[in-house]
N, C-alpha and C. Protein backbone atom coordinates (compact mmCIF):
# COMPACT_ATOMS: atom_id res chain seq x y z
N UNK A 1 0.85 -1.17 0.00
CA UNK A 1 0.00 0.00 0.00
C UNK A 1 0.90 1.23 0.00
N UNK A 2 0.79 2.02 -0.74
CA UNK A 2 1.34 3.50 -1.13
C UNK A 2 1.01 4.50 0.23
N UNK A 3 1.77 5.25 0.52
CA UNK A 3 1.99 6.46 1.26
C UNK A 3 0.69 7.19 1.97
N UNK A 4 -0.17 7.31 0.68
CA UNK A 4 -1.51 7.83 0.14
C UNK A 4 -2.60 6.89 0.83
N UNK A 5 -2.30 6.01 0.81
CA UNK A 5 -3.45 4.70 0.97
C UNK A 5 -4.02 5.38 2.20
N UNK A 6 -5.51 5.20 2.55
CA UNK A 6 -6.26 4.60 4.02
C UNK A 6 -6.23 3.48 4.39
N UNK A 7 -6.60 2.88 5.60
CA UNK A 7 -6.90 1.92 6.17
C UNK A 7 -8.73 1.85 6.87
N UNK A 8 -9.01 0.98 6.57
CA UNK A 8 -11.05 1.18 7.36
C UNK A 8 -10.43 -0.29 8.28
N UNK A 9 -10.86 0.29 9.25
CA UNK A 9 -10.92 -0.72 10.71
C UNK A 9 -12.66 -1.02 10.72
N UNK A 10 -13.24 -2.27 10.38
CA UNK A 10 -14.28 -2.37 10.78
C UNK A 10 -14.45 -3.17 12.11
N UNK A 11 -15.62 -2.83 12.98
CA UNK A 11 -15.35 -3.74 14.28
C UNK A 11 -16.94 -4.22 13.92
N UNK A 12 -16.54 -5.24 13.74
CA UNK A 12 -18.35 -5.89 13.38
C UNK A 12 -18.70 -6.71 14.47
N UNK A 13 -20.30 -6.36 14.94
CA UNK A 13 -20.42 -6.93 16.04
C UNK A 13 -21.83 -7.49 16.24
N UNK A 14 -21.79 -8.83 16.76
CA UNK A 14 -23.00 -9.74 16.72
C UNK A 14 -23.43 -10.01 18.28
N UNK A 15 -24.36 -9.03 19.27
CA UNK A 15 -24.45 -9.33 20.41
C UNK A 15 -25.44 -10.25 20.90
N UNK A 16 -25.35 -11.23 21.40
CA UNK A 16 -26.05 -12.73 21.68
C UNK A 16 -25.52 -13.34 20.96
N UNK A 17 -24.58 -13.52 19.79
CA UNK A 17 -23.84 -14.40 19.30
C UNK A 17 -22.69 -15.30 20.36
N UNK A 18 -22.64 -15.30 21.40
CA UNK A 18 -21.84 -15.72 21.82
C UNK A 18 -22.84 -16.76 23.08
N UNK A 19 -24.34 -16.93 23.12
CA UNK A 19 -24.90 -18.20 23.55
C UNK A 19 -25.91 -18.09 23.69
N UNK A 20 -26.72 -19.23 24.05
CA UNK A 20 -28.18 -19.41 24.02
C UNK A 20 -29.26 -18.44 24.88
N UNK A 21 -28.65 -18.28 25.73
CA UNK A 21 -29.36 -17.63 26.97
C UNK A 21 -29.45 -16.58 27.19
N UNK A 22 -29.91 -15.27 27.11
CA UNK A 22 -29.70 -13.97 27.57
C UNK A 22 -29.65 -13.75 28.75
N UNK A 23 -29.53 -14.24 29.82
CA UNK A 23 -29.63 -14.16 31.00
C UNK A 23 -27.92 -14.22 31.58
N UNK A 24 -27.23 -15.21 30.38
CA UNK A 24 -25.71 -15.87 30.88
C UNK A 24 -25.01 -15.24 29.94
N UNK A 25 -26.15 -14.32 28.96
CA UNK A 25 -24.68 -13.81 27.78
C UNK A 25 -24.23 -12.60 27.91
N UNK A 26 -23.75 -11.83 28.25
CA UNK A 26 -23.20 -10.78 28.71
C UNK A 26 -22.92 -9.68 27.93
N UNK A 27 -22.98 -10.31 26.24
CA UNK A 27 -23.19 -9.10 25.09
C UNK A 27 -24.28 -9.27 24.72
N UNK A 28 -25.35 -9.04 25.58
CA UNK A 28 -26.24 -8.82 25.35
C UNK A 28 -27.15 -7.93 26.01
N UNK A 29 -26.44 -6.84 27.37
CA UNK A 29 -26.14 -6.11 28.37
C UNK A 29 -25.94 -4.98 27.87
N UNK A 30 -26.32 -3.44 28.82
CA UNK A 30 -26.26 -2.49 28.38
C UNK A 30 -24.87 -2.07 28.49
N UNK A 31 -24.14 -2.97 29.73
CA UNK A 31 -23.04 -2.45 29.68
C UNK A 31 -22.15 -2.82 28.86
N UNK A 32 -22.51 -4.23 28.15
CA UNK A 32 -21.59 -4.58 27.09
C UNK A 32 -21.47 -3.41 25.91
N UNK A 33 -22.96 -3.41 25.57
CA UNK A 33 -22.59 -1.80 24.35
C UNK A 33 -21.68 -0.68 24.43
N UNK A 34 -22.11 0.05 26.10
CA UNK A 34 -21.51 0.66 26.29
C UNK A 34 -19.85 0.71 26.11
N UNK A 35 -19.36 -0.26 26.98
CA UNK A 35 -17.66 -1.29 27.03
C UNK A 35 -17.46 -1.34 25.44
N UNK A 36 -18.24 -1.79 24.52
CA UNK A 36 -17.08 -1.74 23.14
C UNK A 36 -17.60 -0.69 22.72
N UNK A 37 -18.45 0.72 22.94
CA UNK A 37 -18.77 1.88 21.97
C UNK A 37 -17.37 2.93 22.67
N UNK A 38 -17.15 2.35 24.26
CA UNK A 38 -15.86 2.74 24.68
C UNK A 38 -14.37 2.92 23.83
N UNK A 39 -14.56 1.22 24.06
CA UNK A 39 -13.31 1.08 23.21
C UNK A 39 -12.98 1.33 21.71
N UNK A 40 -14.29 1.61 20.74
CA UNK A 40 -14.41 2.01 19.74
C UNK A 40 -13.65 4.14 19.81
N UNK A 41 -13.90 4.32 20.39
CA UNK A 41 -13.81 5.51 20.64
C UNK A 41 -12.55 5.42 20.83
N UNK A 42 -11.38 4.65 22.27
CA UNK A 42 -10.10 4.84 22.34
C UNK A 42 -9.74 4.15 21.10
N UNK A 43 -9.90 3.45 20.09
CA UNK A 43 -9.78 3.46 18.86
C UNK A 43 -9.27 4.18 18.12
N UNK A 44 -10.85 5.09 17.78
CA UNK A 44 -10.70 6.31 17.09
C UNK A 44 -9.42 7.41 17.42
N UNK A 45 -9.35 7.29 18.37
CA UNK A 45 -8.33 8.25 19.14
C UNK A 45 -6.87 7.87 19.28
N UNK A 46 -6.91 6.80 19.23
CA UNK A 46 -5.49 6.27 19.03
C UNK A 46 -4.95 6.11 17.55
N UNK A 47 -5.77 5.85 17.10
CA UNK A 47 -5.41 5.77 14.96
C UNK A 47 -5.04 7.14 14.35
N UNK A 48 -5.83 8.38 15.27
CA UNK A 48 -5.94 9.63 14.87
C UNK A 48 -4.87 10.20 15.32
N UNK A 49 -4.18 9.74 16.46
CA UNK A 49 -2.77 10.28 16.89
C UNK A 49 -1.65 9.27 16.08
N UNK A 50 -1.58 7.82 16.00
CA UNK A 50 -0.58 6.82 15.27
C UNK A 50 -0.61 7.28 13.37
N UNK A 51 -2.01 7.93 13.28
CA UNK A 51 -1.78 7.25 11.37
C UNK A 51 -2.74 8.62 11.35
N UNK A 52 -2.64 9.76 11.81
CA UNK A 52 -3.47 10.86 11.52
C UNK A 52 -3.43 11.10 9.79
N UNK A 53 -4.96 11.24 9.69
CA UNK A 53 -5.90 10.84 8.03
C UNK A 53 -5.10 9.77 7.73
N UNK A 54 -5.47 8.67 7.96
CA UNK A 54 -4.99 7.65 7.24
C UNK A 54 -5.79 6.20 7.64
N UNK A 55 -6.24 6.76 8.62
CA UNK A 55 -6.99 5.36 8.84
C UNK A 55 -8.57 5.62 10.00
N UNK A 56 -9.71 4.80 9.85
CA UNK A 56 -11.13 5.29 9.79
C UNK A 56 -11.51 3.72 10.83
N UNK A 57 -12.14 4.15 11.51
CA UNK A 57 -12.66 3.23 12.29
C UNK A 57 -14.53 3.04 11.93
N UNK A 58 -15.27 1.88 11.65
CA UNK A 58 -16.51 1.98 11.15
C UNK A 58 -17.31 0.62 12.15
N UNK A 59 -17.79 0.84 13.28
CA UNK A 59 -18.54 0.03 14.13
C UNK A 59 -20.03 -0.71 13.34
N UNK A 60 -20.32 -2.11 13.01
CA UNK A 60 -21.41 -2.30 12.77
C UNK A 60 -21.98 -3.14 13.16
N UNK A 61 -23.18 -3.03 13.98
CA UNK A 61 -23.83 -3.46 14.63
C UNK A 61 -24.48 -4.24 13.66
N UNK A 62 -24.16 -5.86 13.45
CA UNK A 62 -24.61 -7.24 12.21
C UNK A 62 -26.30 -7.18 12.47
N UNK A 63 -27.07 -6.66 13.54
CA UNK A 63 -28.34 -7.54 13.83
C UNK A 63 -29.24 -6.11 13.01
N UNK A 64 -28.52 -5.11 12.64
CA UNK A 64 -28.98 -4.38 11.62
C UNK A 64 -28.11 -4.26 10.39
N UNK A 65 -27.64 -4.52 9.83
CA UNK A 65 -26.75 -4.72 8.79
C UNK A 65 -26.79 -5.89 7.87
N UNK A 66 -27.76 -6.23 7.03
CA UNK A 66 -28.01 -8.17 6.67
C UNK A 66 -27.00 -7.97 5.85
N UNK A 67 -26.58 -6.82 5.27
CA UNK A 67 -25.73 -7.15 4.10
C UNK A 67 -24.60 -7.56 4.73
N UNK A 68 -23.41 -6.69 5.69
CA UNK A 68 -22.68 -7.33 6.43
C UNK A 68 -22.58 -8.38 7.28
N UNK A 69 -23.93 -8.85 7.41
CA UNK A 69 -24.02 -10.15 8.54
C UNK A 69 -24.05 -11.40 7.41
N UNK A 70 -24.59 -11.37 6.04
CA UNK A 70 -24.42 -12.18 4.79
C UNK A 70 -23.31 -11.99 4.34
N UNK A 71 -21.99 -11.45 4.47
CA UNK A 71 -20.90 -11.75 4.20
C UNK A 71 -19.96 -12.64 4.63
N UNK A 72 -18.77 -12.74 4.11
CA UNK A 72 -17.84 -13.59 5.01
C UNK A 72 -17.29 -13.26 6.33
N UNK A 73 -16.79 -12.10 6.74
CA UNK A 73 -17.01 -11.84 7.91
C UNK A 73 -17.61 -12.20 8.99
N UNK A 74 -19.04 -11.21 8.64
CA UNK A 74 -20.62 -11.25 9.24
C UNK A 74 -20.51 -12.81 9.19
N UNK A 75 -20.67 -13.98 8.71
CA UNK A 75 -20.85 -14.95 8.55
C UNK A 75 -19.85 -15.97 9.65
N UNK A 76 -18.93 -15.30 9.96
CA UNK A 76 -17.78 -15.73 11.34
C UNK A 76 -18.39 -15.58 11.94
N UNK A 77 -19.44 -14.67 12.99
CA UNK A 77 -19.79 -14.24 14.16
C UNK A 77 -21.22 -15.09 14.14
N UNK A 78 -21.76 -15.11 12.43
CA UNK A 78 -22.74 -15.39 12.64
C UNK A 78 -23.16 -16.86 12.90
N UNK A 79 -21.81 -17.98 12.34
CA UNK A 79 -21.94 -19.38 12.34
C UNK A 79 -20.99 -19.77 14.08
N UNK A 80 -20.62 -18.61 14.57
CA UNK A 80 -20.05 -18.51 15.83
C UNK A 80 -18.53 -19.31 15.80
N UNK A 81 -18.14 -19.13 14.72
CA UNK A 81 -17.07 -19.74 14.35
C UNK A 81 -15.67 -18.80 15.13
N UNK A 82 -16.37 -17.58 15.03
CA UNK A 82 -15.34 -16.79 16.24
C UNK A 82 -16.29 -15.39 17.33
N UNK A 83 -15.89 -15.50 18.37
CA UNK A 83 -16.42 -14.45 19.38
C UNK A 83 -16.51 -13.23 18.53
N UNK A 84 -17.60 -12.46 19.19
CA UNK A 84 -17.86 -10.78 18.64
C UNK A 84 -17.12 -10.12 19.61
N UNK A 85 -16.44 -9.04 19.78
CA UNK A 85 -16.55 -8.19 18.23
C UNK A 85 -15.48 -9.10 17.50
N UNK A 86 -15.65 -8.85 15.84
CA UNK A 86 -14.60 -8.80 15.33
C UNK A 86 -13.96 -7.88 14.77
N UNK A 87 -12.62 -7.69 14.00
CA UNK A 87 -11.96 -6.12 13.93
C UNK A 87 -11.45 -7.09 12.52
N UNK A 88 -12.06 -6.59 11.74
CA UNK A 88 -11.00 -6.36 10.47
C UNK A 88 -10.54 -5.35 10.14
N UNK A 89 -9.11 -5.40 9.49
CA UNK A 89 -8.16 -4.50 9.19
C UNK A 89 -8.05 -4.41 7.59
N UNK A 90 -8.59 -3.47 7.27
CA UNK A 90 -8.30 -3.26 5.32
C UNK A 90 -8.68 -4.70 4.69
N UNK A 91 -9.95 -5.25 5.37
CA UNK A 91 -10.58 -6.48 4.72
C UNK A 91 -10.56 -7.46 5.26
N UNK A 92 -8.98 -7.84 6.16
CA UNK A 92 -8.83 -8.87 6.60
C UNK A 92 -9.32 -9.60 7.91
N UNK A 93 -10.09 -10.25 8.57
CA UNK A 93 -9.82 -10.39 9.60
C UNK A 93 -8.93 -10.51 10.89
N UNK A 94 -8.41 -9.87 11.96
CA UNK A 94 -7.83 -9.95 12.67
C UNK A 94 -7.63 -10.20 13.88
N UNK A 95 -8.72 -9.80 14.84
CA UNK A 95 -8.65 -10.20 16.37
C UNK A 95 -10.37 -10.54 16.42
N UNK A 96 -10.76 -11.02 17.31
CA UNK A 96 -11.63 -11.88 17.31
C UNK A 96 -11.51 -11.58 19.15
N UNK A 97 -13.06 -11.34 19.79
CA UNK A 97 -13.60 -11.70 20.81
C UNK A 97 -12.87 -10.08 22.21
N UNK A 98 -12.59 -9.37 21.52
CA UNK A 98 -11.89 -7.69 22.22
C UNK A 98 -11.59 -7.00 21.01
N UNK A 99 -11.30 -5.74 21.56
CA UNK A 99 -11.09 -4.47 20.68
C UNK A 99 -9.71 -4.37 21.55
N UNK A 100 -8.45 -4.96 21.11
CA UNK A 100 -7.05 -4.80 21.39
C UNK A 100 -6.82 -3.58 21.00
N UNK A 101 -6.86 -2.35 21.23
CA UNK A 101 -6.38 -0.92 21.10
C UNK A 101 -5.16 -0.76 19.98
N UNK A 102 -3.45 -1.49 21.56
CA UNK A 102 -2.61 -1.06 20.67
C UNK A 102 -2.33 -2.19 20.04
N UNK A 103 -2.78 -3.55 19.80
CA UNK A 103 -2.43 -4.39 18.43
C UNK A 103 -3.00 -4.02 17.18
N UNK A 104 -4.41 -3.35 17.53
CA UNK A 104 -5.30 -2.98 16.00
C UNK A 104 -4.31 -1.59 15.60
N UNK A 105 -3.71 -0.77 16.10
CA UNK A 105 -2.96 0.44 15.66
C UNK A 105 -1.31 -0.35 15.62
N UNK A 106 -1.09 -1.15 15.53
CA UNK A 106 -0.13 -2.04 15.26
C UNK A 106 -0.13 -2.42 13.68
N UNK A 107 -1.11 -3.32 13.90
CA UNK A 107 -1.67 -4.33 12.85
C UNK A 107 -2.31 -2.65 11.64
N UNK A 108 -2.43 -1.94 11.85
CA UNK A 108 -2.67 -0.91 10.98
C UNK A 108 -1.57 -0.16 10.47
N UNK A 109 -0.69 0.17 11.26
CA UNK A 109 1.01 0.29 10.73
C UNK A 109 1.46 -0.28 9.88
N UNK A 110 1.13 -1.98 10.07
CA UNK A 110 1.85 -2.52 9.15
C UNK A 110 1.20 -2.85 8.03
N UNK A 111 -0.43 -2.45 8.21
CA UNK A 111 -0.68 -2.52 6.54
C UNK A 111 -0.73 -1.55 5.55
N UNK A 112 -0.51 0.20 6.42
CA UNK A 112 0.32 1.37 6.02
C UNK A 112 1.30 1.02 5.09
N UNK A 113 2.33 0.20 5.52
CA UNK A 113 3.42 -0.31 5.32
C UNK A 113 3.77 -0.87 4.13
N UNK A 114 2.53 -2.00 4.20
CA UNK A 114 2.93 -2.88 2.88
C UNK A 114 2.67 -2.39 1.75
């Protein structure tokens, strides 16, 4: 990727994807929203100081999104093949089940990079 390039951090997120019960699932809680709209934010704020204009953070909530929840992605969280959130980086999938701060502004460096 050229000099010029962006990066889109999507954090796609499927809450009750992670078990049967709402009572035992815990993203399914007000405070869970709250906890990753948090960390979405030290996100934003950390990409904007590491890769200022260069890289975009885009939160989507899958249980409104069919088009993203019918993708390959969406389709990880949704066959529960991996924990929500997930964080892809410029397409790829990357961390699975947290919003790792400084690995996603890591893992965004280095696709600056390539």
């Amino acid at each position: 990727m050229n000099q010029n390039s962006s990066i889109t951090v999507k954090i796609l997120d499927l809450p009750g994807a992670g078990g049967s019960c709402a009572c035992s699932d815990l993203s399914r809680t007000p405070e869970y929203a709250a906890a990753v709209q948090q960390k979405v934010a030290e996100l934003k704020t950390a990409l904007a100081s590491a890769h200022p204009g260069r890289a975009s953070v885009e939160y989507v909530d899958l249980r409104n999104n069919a088009v993203e929840l019918a993708g390959e992605h969406g389709q990880l969280l949704a066959t529960r093949k991996y924990p929500p959130p997930l964080v892809v980086v410029d397409g790829e999938a990357k961390f699975a089940g947290s919003i790792l701060v400084p690995k996603i502004v890591k893992a965004v460096g280095e696709a600056l990079k390539a």
